[in-house]
Protein backbone atom coordinates (compact mmCIF):
# COMPACT_ATOMS: atom_id res chain seq x y z
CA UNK A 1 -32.84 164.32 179.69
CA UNK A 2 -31.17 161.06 178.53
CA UNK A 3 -29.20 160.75 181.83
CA UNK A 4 -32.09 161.71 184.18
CA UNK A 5 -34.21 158.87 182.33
CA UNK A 6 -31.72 156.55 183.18
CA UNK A 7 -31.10 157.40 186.45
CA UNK A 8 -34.92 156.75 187.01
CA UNK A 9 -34.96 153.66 185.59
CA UNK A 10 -31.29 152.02 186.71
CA UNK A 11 -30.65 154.63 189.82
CA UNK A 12 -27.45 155.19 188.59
CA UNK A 13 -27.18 159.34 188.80
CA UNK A 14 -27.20 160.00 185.12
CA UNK A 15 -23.31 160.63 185.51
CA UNK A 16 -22.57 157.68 183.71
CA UNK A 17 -23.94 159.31 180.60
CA UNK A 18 -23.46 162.59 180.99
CA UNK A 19 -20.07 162.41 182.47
CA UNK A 20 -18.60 161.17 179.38
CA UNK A 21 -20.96 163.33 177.12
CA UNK A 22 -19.58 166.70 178.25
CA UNK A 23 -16.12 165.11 177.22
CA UNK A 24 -17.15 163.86 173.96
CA UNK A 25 -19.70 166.78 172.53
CA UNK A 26 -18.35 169.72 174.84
CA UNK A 27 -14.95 169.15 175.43
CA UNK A 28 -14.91 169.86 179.00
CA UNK A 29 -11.80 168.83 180.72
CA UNK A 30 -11.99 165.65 182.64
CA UNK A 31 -12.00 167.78 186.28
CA UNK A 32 -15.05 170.14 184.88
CA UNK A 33 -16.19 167.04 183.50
CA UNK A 34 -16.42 165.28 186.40
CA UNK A 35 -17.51 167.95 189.19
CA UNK A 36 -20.31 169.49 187.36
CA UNK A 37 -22.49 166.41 187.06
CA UNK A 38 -22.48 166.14 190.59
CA UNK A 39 -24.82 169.24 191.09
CA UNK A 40 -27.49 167.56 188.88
CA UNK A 41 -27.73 164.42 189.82
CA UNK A 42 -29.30 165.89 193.56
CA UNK A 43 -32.44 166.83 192.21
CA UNK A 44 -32.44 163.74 189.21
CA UNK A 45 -32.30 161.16 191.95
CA UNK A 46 -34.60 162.93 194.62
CA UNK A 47 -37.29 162.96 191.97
CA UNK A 48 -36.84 159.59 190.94
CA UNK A 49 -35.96 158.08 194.49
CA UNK A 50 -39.32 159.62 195.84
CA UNK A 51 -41.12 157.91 193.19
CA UNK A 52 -39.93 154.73 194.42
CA UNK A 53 -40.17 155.41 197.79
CA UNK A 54 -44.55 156.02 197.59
CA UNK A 55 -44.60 152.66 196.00
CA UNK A 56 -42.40 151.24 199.01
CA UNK A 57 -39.20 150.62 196.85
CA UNK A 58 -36.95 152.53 198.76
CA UNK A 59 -35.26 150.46 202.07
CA UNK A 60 -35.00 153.51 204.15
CA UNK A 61 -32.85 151.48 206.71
CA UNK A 62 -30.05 151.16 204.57
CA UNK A 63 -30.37 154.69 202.91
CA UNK A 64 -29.84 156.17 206.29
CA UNK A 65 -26.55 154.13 206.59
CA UNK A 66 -25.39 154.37 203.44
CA UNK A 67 -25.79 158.17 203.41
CA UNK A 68 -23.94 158.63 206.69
CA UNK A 69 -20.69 156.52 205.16
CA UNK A 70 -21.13 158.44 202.16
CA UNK A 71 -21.07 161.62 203.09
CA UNK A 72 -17.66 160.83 204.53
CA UNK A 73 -16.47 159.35 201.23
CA UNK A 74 -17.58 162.04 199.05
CA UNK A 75 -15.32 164.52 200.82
CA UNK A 76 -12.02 162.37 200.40
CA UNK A 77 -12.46 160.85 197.34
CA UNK A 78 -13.36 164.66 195.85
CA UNK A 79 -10.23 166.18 198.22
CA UNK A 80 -8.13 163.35 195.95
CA UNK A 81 -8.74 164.46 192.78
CA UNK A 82 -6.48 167.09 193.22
CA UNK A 83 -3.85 164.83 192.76
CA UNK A 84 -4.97 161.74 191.31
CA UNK A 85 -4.37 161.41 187.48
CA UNK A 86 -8.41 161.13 186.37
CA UNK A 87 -8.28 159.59 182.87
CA UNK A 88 -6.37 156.28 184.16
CA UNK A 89 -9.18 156.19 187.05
CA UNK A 90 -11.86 156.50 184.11
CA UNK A 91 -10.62 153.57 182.43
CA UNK A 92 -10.49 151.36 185.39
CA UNK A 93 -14.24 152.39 186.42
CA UNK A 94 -14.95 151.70 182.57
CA UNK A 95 -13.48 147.62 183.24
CA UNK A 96 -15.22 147.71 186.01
CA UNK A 97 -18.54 148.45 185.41
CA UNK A 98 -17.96 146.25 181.96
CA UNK A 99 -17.63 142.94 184.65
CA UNK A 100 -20.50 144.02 186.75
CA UNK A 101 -22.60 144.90 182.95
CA UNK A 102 -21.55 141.16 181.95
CA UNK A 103 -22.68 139.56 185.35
CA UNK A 104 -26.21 141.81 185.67
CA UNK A 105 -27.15 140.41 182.02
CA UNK A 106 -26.05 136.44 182.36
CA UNK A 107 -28.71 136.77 185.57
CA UNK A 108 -31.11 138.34 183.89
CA UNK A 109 -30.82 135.74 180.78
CA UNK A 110 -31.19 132.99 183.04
CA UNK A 111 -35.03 133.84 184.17
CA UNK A 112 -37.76 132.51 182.16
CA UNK A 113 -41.18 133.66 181.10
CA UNK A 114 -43.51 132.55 184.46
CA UNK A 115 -46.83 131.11 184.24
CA UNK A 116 -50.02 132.65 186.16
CA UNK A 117 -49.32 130.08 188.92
CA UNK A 118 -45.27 130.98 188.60
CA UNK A 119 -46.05 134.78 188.79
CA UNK A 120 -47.86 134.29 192.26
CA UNK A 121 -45.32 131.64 193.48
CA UNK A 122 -42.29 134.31 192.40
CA UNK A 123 -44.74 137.12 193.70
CA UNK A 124 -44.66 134.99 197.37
CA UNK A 125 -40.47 133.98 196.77
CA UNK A 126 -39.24 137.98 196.20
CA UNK A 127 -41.86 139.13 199.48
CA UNK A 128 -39.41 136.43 201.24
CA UNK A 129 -36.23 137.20 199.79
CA UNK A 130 -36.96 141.38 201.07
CA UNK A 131 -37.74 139.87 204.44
CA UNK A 132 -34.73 138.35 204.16
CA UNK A 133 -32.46 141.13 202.79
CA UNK A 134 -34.00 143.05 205.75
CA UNK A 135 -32.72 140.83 208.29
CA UNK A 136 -29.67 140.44 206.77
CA UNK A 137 -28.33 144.34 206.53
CA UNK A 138 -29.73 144.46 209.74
CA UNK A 139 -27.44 141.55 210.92
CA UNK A 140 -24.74 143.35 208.77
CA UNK A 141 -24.80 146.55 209.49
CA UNK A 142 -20.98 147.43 209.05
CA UNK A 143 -21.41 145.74 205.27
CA UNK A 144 -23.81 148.52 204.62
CA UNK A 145 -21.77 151.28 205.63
CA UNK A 146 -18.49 150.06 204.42
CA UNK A 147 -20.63 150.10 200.75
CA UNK A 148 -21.67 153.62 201.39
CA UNK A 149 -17.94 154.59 202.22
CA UNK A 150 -17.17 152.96 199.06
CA UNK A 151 -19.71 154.29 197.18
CA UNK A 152 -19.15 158.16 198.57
CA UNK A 153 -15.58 158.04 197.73
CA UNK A 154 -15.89 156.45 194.46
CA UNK A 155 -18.90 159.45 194.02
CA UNK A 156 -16.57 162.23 194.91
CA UNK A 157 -13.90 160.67 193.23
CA UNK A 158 -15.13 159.97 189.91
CA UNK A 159 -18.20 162.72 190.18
CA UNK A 160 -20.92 160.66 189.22
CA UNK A 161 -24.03 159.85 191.89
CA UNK A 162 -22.49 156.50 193.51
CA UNK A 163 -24.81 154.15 191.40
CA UNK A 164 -23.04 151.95 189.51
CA UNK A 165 -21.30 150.87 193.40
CA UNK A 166 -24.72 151.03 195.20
CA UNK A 167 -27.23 149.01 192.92
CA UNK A 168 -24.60 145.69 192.26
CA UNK A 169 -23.74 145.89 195.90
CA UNK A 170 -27.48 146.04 196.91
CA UNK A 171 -28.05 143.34 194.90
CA UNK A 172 -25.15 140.71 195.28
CA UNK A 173 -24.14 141.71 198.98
CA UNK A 174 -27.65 142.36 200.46
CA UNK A 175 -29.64 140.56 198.38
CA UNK A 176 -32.14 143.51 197.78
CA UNK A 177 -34.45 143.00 195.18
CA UNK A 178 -33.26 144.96 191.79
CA UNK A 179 -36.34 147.75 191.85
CA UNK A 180 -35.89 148.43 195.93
CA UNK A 181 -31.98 148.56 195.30
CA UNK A 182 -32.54 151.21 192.38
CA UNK A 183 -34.85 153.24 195.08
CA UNK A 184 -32.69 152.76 197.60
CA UNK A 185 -29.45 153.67 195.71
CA UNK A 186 -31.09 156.86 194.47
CA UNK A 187 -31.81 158.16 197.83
CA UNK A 188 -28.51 157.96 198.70
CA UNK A 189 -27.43 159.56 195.40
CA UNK A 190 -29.73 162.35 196.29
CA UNK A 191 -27.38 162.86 199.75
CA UNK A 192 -24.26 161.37 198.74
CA UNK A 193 -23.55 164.11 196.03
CA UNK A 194 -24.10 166.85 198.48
CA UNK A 195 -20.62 167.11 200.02
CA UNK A 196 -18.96 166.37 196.63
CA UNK A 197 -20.67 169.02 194.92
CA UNK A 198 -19.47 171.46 197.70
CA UNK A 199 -15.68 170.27 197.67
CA UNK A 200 -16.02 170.30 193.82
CA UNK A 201 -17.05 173.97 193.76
CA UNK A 202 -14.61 174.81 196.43
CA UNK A 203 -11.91 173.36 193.68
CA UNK A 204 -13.29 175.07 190.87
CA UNK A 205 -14.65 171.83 189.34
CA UNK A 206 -18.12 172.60 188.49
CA UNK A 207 -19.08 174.70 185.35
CA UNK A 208 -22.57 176.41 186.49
CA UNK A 209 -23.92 177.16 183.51
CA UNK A 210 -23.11 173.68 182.28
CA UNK A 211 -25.22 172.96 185.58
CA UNK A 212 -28.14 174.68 184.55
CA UNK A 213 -28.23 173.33 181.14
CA UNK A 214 -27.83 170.06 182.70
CA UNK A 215 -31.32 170.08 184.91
CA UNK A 216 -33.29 170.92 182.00
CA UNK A 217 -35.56 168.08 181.81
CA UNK A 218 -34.21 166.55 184.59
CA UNK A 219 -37.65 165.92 186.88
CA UNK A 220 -39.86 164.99 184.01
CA UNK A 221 -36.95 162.40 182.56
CA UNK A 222 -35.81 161.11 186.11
CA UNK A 223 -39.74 160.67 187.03
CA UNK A 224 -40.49 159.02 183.62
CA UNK A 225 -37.45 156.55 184.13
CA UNK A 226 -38.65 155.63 187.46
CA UNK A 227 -42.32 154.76 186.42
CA UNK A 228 -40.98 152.81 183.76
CA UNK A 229 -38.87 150.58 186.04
CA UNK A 230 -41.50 150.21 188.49
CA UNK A 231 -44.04 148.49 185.96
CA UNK A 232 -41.03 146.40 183.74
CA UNK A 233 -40.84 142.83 185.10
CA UNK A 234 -37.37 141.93 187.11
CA UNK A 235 -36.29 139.94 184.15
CA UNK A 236 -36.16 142.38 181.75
CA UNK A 237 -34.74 144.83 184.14
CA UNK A 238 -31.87 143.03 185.01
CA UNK A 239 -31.13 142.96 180.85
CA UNK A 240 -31.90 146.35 180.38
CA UNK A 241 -29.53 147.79 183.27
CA UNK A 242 -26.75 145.51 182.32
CA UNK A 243 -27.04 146.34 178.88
CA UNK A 244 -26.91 150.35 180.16
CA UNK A 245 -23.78 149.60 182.30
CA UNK A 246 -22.25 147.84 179.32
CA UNK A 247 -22.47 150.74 176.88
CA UNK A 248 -21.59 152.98 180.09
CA UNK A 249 -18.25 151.21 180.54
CA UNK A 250 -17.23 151.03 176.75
CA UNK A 251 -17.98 154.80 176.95
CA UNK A 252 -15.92 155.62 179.65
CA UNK A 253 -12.86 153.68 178.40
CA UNK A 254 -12.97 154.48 174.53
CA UNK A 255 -13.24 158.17 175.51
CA UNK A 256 -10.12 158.10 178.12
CA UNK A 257 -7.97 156.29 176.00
CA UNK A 258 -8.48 158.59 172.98
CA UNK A 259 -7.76 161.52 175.37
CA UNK A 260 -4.47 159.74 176.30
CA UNK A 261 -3.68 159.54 173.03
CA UNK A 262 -4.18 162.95 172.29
């Protein structure tokens, strides 16, 4: 429920949470770990990317490019894991998503409280920064699918949705406003972890009824995280989902390195 919330609200998959929490409460080894949140976090983000998408959050544009790259990913970076040693790639995706936490917050810290006449004159600025973003992935078109090879093989990979790749790159290297980038990153969650979840299974990596205990709760808590983003101003937003990634990366490293030292 937790991670379905989350991936509402941040489009991040869940995985980032629940990933690390089969480790930590269930012991699940990293592989099982890994594979079986794939599975779930199809129907988490098509509820909450759908939500977004019927209040015109979702930039179907790049979706449809970043799902064709990361289909592609999802099958080699999943194929790898076969031979790759997974706790060391843990703890890199942990430093990683600490620098993009640290960045996501300093932004959001830097906004400040707007004024009726502000609201309407930031209301008029983010309407022209979209048209903008627009043009630009249009213009950029290879940018958008080299994020959604990215973000498929770092999906199949590391078996969580693509999220914490898609939603920073939206943001920095598109320029998408943060609530279309969390739309648009959790439609191509919804696609992305379709081929993963098949080489997965084919490699014994997903624990089905881990699956099924997983869902429960998942379209009431990914809806629910999604209509909270949609009415939180971009300010707070931008706090709130660094803060997430923060604890998210501190997770994913403290857990691998006591596994290491095990």
């Amino acid at each position: 429920m937790a991670g379905a919330v989350l991936s509402g609200m941040f489009g991040i998959g869940g995985a980032s949470v629940t990933t690390p929490g089969l480790r930590l409460f269930l012991g699940a080894s990293p592989a099982i770990a890994l594979g079986t949140t794939l599975p779930a976090a199809i129907p988490t983000a098509a509820v909450g990317g759908l939500t977004y998408g019927r209040r015109g959050l979702v930039d179907w544009y790049v979706a449809a490019y970043i799902c064709a790259a990361g289909v592609v990913g999802a099958v080699f970076g999943a194929l790898l894991t076969k031979w790759l040693n997974l706790h060391y790639l843990m703890i890199i995706t942990g430093a990683i998503v600490l620098y993009v936490a640290v960045a996501t917050i300093v932004r959001g810290g830097r906004g400040t409280e707007a004024t009726p006449v502000d609201s309407e004159v930031a209301a008029s600025e983010e309407e022209a920064e979209e048209v903008a973003a627009a043009a630009s992935s249009r213009q950029n078109p290879w940018l958008v699918l080299a994020i959604g090879l990215v973000t498929g093989f770092y999906s199949g990979l590391l078996g969580v949705g693509g999220g914490v790749v898609m939603v920073p790159c939206f943001i920095y290297l598109l320029k998408i406003p943060i609530k279309k980038a969390i739309g648009t990153s959790l439609i191509g969650i919804m696609v992305i972890a379709i081929p993963g979840t098949i080489v997965h299974a084919l490699l014994g990596h997903i624990s089905w009824p881990l699956f099924l205990f997983l869902i429960i709760g998942v379209i009431p808590g990914a809806y629910l995280g999604a209509r909270i983003t949609i009415r939180a101003g971009e300010r707070l937003i931008f706090v709130l989902f660094g803060s997430a990634l923060a604890c998210f990366g501190v997770v994913f490293i403290v857990n691998e390195i006591i596994s290491l030292a095990k």
